[in-house]
PDB file of N, CA and C in Angstrom:
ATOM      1  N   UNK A   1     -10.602  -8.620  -7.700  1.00  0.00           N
ATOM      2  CA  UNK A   1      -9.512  -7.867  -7.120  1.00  0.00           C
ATOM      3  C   UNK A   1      -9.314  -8.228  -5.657  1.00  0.00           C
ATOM      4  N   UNK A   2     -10.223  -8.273  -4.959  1.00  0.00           N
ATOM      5  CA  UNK A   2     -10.276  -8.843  -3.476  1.00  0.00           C
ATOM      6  C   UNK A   2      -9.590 -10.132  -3.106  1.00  0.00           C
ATOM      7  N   UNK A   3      -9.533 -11.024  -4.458  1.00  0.00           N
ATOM      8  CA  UNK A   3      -8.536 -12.075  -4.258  1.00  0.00           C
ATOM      9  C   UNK A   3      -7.452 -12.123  -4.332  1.00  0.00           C
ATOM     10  N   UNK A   4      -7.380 -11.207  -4.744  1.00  0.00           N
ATOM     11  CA  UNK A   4      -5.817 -10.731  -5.378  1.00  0.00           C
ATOM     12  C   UNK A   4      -4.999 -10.041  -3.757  1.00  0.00           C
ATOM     13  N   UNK A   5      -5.997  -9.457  -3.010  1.00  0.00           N
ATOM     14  CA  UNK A   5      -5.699  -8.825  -1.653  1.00  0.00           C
ATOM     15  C   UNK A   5      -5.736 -10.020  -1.088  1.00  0.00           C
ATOM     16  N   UNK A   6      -6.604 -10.670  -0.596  1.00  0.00           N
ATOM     17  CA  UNK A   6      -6.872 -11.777   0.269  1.00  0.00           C
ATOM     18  C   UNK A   6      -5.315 -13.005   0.027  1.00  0.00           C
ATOM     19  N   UNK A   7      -5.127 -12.962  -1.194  1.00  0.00           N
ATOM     20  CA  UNK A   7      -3.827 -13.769  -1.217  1.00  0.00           C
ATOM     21  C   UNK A   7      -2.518 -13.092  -0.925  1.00  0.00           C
ATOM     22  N   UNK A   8      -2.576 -11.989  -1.118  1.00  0.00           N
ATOM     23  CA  UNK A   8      -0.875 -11.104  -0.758  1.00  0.00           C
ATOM     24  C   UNK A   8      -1.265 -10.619   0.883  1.00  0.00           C
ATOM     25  N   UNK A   9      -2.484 -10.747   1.050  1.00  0.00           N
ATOM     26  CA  UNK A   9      -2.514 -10.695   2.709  1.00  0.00           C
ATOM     27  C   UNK A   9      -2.043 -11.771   3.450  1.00  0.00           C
ATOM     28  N   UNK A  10      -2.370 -13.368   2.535  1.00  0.00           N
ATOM     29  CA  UNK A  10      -2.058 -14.430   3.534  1.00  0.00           C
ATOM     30  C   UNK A  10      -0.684 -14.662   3.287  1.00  0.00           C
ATOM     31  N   UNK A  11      -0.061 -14.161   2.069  1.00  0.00           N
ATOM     32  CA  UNK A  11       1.740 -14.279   2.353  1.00  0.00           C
ATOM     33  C   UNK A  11       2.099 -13.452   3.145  1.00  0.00           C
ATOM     34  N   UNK A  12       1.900 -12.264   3.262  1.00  0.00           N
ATOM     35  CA  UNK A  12       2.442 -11.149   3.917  1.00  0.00           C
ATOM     36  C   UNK A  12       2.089 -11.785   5.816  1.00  0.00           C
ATOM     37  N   UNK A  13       1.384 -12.089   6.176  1.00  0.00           N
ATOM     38  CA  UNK A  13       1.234 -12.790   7.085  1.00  0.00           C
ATOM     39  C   UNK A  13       2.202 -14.075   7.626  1.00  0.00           C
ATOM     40  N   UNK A  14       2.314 -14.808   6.154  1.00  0.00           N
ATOM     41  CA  UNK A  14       3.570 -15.848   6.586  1.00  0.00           C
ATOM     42  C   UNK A  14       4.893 -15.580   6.160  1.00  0.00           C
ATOM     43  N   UNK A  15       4.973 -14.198   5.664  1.00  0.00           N
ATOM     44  CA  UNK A  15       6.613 -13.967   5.753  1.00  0.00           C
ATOM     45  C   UNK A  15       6.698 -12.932   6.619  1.00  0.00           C
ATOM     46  N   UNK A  16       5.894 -12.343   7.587  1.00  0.00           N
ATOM     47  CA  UNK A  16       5.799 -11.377   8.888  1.00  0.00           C
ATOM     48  C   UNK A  16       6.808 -12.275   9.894  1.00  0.00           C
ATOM     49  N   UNK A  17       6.741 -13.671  10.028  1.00  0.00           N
ATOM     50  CA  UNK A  17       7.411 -13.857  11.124  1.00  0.00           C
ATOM     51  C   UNK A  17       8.305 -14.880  10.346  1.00  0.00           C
ATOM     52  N   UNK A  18       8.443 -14.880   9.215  1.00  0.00           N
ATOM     53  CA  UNK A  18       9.753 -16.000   8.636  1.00  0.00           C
ATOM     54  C   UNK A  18      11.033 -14.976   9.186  1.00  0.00           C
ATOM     55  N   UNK A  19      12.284 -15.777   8.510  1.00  0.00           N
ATOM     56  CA  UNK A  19      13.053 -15.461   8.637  1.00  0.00           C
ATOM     57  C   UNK A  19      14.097 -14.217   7.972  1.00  0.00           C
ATOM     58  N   UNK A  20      14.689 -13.301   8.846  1.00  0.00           N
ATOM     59  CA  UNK A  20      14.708 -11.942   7.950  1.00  0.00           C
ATOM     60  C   UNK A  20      15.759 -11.976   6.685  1.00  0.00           C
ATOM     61  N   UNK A  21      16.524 -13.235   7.249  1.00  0.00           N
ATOM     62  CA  UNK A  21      17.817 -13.047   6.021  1.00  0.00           C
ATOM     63  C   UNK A  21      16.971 -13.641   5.077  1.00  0.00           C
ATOM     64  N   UNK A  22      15.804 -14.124   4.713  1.00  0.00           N
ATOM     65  CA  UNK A  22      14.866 -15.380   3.930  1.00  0.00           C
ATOM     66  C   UNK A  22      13.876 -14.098   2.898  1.00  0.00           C
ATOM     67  N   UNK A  23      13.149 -12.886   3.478  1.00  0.00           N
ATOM     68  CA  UNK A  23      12.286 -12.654   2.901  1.00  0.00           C
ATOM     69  C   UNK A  23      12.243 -11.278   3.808  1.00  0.00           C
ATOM     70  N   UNK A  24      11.890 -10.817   2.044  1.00  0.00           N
ATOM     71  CA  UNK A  24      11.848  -9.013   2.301  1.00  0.00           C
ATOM     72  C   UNK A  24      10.730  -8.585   3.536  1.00  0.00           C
ATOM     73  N   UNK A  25      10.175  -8.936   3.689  1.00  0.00           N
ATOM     74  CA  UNK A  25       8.768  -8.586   4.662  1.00  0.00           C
ATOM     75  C   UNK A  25       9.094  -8.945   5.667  1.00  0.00           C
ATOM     76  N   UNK A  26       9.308  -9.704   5.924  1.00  0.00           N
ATOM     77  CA  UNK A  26      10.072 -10.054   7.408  1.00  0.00           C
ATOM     78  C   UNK A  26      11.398  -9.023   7.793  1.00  0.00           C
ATOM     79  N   UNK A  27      12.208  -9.092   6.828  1.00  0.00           N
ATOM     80  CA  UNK A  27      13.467  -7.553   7.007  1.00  0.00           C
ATOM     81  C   UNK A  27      12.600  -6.318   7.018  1.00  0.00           C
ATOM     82  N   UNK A  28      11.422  -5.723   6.521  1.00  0.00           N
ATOM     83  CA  UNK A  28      11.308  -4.874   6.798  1.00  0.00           C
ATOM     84  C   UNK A  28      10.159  -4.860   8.248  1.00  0.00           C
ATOM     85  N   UNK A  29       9.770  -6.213   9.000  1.00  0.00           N
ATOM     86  CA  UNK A  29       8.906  -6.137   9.947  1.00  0.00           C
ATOM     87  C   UNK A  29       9.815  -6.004  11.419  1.00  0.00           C
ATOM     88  N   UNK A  30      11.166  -6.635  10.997  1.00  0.00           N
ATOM     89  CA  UNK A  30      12.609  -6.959  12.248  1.00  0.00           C
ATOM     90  C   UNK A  30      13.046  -5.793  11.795  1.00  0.00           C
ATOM     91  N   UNK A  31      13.004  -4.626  10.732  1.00  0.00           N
ATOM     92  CA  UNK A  31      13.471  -3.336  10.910  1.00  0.00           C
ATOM     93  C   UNK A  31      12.792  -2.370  12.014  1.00  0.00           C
ATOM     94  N   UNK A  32      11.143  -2.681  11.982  1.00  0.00           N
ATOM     95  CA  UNK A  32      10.638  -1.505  12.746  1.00  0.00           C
ATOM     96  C   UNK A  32       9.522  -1.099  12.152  1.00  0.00           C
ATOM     97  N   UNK A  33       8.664  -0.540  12.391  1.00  0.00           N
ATOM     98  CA  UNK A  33       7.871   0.537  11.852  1.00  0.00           C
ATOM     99  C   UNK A  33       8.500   1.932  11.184  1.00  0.00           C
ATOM    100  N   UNK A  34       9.234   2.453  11.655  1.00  0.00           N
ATOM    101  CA  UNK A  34       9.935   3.492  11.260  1.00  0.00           C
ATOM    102  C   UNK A  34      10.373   3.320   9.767  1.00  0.00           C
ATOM    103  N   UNK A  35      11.312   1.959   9.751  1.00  0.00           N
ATOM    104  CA  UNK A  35      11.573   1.533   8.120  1.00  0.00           C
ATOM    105  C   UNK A  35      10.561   1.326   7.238  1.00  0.00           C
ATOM    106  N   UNK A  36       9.538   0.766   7.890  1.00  0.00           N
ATOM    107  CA  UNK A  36       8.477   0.494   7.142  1.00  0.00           C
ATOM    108  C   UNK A  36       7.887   1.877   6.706  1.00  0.00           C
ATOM    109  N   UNK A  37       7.370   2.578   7.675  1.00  0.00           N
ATOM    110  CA  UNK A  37       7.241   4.675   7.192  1.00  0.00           C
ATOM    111  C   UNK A  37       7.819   4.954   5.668  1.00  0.00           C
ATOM    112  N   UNK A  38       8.815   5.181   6.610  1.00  0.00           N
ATOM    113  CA  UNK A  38      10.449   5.307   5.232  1.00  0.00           C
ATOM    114  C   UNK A  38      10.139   4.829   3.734  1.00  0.00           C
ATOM    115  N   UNK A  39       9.653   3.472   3.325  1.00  0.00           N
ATOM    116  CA  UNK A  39       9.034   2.509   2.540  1.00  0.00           C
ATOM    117  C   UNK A  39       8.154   3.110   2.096  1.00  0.00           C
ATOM    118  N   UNK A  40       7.120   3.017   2.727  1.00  0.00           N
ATOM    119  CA  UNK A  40       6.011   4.146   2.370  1.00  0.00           C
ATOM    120  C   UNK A  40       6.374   5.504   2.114  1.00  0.00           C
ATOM    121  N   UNK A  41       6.747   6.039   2.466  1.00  0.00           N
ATOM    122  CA  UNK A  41       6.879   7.262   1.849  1.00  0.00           C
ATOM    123  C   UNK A  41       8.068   7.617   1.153  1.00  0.00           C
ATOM    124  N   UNK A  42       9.153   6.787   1.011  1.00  0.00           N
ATOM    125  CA  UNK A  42       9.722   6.692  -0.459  1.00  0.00           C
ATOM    126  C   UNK A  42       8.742   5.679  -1.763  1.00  0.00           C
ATOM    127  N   UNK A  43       8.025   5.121  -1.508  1.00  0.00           N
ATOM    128  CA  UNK A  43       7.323   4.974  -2.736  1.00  0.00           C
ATOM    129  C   UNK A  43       6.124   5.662  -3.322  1.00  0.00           C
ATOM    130  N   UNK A  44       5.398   6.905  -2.402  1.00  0.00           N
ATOM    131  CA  UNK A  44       4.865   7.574  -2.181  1.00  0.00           C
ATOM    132  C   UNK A  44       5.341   8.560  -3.112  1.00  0.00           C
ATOM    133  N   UNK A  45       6.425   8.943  -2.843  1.00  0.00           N
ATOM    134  CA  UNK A  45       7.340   9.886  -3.937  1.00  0.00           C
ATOM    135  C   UNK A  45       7.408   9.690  -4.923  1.00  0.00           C
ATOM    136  N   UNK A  46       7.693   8.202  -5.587  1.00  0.00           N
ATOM    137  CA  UNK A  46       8.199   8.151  -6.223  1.00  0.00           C
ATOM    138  C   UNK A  46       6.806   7.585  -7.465  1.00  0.00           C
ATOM    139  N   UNK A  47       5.350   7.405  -6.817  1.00  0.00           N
ATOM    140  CA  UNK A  47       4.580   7.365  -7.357  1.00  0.00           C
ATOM    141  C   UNK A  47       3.883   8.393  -7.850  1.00  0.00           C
ATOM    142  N   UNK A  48       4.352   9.494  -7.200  1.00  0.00           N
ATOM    143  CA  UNK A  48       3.977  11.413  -7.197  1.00  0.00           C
ATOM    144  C   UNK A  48       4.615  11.903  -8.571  1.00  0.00           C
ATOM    145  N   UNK A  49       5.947  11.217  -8.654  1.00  0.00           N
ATOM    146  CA  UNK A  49       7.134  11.599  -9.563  1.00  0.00           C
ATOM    147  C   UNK A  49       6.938  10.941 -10.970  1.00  0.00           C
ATOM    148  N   UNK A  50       6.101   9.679 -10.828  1.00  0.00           N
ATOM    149  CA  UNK A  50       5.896   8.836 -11.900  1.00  0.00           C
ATOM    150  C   UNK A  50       4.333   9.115 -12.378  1.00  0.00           C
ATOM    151  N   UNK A  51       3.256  10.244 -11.939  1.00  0.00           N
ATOM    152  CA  UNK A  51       2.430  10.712 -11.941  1.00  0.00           C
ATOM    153  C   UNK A  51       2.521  12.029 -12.826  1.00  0.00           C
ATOM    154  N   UNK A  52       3.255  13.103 -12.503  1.00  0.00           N
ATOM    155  CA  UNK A  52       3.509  13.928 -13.416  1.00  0.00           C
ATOM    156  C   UNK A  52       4.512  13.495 -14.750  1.00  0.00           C
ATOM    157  N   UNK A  53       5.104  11.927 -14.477  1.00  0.00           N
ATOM    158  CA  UNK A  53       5.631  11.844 -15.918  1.00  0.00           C
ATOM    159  C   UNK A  53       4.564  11.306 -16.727  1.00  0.00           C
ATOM    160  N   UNK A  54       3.330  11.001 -16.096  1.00  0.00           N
ATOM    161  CA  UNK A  54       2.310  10.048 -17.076  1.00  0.00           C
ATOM    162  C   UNK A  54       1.370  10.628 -17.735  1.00  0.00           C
ATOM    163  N   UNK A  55       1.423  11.997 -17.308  1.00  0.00           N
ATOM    164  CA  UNK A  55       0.272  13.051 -17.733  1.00  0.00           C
ATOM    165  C   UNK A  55       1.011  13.307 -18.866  1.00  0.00           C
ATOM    166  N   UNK A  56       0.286  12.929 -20.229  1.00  0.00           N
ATOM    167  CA  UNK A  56       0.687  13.349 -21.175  1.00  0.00           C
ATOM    168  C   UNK A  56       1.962  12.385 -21.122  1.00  0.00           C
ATOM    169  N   UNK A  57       2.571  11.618 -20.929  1.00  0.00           N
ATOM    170  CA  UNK A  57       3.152  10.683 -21.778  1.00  0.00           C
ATOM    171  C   UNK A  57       2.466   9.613 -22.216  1.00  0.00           C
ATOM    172  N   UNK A  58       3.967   8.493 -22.744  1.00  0.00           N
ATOM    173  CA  UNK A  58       2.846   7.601 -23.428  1.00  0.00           C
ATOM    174  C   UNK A  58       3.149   6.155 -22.669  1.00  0.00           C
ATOM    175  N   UNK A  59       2.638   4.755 -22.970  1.00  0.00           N
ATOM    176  CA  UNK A  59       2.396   3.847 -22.657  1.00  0.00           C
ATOM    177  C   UNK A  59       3.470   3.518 -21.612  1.00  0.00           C
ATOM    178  N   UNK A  60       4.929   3.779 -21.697  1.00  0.00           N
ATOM    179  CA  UNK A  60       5.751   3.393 -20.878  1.00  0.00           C
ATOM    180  C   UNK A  60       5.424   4.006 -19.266  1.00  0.00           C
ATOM    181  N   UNK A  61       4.916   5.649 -19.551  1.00  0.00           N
ATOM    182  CA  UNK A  61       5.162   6.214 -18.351  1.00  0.00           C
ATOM    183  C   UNK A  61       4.038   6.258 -17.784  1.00  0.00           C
ATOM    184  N   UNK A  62       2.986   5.455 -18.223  1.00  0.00           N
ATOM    185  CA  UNK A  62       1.763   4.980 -17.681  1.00  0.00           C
ATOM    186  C   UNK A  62       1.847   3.665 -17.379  1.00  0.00           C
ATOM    187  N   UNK A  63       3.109   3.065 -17.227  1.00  0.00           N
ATOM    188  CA  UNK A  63       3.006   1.839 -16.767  1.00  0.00           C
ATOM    189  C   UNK A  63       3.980   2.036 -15.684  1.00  0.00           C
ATOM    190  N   UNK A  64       5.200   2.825 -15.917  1.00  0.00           N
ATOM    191  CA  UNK A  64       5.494   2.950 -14.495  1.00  0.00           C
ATOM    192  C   UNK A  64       4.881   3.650 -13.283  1.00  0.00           C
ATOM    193  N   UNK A  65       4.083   4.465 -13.748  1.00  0.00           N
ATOM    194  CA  UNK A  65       2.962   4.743 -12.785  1.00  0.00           C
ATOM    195  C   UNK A  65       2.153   3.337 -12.270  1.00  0.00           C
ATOM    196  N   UNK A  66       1.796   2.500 -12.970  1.00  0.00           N
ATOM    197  CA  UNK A  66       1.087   1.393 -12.622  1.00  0.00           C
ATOM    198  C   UNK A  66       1.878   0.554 -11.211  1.00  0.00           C
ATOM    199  N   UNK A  67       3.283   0.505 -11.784  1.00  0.00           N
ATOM    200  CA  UNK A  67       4.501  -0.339 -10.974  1.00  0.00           C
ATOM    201  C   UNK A  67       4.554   0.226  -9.910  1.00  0.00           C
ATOM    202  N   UNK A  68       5.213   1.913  -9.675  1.00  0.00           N
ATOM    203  CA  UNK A  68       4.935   2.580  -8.432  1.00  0.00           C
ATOM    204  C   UNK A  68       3.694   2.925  -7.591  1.00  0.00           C
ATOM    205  N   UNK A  69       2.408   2.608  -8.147  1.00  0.00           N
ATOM    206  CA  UNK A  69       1.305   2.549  -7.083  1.00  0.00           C
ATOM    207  C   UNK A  69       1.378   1.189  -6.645  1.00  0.00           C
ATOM    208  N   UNK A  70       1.940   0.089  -7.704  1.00  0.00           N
ATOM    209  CA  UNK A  70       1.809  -1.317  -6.913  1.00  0.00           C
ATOM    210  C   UNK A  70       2.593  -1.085  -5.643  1.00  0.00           C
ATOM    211  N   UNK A  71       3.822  -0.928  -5.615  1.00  0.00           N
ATOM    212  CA  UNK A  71       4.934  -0.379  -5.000  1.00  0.00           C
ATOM    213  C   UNK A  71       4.546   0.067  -3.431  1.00  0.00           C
ATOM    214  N   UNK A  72       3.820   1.085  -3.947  1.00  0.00           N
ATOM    215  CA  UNK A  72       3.471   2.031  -2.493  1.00  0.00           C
ATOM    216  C   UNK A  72       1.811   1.445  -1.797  1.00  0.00           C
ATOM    217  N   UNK A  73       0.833   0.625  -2.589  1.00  0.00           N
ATOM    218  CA  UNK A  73      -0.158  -0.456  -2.162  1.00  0.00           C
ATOM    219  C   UNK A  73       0.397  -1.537  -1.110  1.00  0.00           C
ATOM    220  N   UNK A  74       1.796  -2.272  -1.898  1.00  0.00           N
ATOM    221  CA  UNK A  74       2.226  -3.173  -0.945  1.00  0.00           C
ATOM    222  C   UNK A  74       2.732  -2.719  -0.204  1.00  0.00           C
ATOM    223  N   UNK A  75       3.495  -1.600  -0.283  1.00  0.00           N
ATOM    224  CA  UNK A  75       4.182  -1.052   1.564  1.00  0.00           C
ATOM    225  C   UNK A  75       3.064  -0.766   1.989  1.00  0.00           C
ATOM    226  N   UNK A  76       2.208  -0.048   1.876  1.00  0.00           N
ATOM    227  CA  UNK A  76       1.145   0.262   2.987  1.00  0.00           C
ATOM    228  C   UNK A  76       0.281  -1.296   3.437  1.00  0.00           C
ATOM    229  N   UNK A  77       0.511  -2.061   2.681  1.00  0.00           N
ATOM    230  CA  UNK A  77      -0.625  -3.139   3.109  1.00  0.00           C
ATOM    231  C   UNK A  77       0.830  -3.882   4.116  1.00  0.00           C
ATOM    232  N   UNK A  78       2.057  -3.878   3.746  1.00  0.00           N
ATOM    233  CA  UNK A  78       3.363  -4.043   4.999  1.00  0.00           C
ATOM    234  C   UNK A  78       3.007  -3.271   5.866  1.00  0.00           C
ATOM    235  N   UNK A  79       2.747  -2.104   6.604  1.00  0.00           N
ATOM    236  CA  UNK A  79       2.404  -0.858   7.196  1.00  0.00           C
ATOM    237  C   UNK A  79       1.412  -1.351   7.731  1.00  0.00           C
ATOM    238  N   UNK A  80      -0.012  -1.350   7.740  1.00  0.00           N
ATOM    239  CA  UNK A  80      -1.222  -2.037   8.595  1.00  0.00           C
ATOM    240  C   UNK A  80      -1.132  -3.409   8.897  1.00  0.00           C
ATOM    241  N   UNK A  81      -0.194  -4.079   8.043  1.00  0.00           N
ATOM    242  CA  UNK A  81      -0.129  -5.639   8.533  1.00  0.00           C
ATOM    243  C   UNK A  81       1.280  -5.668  10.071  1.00  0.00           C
ATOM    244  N   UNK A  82       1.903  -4.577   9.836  1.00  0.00           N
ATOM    245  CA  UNK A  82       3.117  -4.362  11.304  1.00  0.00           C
ATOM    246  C   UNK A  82       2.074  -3.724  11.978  1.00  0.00           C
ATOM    247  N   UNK A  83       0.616  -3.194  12.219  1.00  0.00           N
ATOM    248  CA  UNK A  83       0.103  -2.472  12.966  1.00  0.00           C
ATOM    249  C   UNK A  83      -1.185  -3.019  13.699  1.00  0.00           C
ATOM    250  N   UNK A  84      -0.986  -4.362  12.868  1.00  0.00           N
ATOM    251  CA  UNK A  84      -2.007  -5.526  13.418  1.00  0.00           C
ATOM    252  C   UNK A  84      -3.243  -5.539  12.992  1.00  0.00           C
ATOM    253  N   UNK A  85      -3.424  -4.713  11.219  1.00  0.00           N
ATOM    254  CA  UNK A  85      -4.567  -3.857  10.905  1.00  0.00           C
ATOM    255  C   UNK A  85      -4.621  -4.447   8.958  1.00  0.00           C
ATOM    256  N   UNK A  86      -5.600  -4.880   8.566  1.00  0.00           N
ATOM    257  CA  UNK A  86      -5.563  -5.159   7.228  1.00  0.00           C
ATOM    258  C   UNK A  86      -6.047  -4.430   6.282  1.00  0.00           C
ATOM    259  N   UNK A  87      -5.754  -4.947   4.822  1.00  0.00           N
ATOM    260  CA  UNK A  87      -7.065  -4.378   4.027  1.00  0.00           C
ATOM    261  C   UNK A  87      -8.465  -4.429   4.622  1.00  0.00           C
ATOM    262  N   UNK A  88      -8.773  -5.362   4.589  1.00  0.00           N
ATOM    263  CA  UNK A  88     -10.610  -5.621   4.825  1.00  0.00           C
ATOM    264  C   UNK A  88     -10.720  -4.427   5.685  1.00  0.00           C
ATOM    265  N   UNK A  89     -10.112  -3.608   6.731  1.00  0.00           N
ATOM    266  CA  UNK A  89     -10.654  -2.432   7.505  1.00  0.00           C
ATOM    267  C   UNK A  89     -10.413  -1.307   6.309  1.00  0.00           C
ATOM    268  N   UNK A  90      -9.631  -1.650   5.963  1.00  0.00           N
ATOM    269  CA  UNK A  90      -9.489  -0.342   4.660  1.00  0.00           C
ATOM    270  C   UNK A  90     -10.728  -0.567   3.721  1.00  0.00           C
ATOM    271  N   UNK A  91     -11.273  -1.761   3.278  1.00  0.00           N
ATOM    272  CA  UNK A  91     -12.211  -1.493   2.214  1.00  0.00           C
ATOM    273  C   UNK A  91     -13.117  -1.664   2.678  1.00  0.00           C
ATOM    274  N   UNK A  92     -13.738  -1.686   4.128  1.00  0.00           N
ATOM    275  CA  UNK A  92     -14.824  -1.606   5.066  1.00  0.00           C
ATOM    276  C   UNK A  92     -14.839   0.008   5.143  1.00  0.00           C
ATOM    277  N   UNK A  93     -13.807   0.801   5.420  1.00  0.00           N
ATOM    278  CA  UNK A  93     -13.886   2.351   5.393  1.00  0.00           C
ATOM    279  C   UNK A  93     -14.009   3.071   3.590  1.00  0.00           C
ATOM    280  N   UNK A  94     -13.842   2.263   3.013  1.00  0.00           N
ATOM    281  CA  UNK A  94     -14.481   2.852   1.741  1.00  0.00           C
ATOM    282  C   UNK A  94     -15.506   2.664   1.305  1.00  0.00           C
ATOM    283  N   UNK A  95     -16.066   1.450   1.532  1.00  0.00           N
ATOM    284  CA  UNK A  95     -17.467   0.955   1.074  1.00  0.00           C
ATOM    285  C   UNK A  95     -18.643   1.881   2.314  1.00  0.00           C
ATOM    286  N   UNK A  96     -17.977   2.330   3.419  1.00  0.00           N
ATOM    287  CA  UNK A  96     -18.955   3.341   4.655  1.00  0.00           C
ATOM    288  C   UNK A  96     -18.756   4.530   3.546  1.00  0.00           C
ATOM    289  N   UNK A  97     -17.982   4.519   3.227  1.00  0.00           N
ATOM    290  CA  UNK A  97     -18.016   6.295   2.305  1.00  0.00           C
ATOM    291  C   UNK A  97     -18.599   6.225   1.035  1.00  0.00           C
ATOM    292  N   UNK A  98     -18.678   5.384   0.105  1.00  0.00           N
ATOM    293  CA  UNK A  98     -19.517   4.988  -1.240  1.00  0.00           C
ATOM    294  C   UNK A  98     -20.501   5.835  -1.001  1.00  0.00           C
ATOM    295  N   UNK A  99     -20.925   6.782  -1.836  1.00  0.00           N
ATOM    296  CA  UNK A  99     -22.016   7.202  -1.914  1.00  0.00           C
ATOM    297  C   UNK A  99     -22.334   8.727  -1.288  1.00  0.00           C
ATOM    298  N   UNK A 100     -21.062   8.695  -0.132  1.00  0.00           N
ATOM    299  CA  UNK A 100     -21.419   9.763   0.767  1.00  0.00           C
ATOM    300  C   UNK A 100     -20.373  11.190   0.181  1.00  0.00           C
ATOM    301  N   UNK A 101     -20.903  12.168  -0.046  1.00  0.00           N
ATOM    302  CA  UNK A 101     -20.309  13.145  -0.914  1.00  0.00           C
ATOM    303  C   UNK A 101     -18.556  13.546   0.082  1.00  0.00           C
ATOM    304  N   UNK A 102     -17.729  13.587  -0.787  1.00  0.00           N
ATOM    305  CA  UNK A 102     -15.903  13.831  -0.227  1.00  0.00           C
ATOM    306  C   UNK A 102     -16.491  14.794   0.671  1.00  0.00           C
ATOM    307  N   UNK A 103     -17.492  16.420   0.601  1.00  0.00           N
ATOM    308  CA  UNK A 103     -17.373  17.196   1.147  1.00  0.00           C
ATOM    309  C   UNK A 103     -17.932  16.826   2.676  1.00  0.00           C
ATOM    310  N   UNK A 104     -18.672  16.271   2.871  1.00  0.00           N
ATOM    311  CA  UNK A 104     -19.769  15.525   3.731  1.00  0.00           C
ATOM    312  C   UNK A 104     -19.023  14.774   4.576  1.00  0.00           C
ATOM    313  N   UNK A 105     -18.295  13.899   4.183  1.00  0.00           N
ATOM    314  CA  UNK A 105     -17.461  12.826   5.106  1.00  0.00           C
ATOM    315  C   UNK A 105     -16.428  13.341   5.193  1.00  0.00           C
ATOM    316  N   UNK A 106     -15.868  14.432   4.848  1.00  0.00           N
ATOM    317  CA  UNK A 106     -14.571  15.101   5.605  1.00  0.00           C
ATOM    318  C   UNK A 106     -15.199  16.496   6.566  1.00  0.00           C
ATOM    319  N   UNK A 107     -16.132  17.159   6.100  1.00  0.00           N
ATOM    320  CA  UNK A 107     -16.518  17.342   7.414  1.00  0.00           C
ATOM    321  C   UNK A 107     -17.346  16.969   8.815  1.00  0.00           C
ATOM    322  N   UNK A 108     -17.459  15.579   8.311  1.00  0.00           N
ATOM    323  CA  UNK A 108     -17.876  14.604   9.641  1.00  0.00           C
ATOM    324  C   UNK A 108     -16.631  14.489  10.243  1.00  0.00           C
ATOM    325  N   UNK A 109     -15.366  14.283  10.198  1.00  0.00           N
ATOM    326  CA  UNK A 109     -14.196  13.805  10.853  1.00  0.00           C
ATOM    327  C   UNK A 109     -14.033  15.282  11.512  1.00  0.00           C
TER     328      UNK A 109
END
């Protein structure tokens, strides 16, 4: 799976500064952060929305659940890559929490 990150990290990297009429990532990096938000949290929704259709449905609406977490994975990995910030810090902060009980590491913060 890490390769699978490590390669949509190194495109997302070379369409950060291509050209915006050329490639979606670049239009949403010459939009702003703000658009990028927006992105995120319209797919956020819409993975929330495709969540209560999957409970108890069947194969279709468990696959658009699949599509809308892809969805809202790649805006956020757009989102830390406009913030100068990657996966690898994201799965460096999960692999520190492995092991350590939810109740425990949220009341450390």
């Amino acid at each position: 799976m890490s390769d699978i990150l490590e390669r949509l990290h190194d495109v997302l990297e070379q369409r950060r500064h291509a050209d915006p009429e050329d490639s979606y990532v670049a239009a949403l990096h010459h939009k702003g952060l703000n658009k990028i938000l927006e992105k995120v949290g319209e797919e956020a929704t819409e993975t929330l929305l495709a969540a209560k259709d999957a409970e108890g449905g069947g194969d279709d609406q468990r696959q658009a659940l699949v599509a809308e977490t892809a969805d809202l994975w790649f805006h956020s990995l757009v989102m830390l890559s406009h913030l100068d910030l990657d996966h690898r810090q994201v799965l460096d902060e999960l692999a520190r929490r492995l092991g350590v009980s939810g109740h425990d590491e949220k009341a450390a913060r």
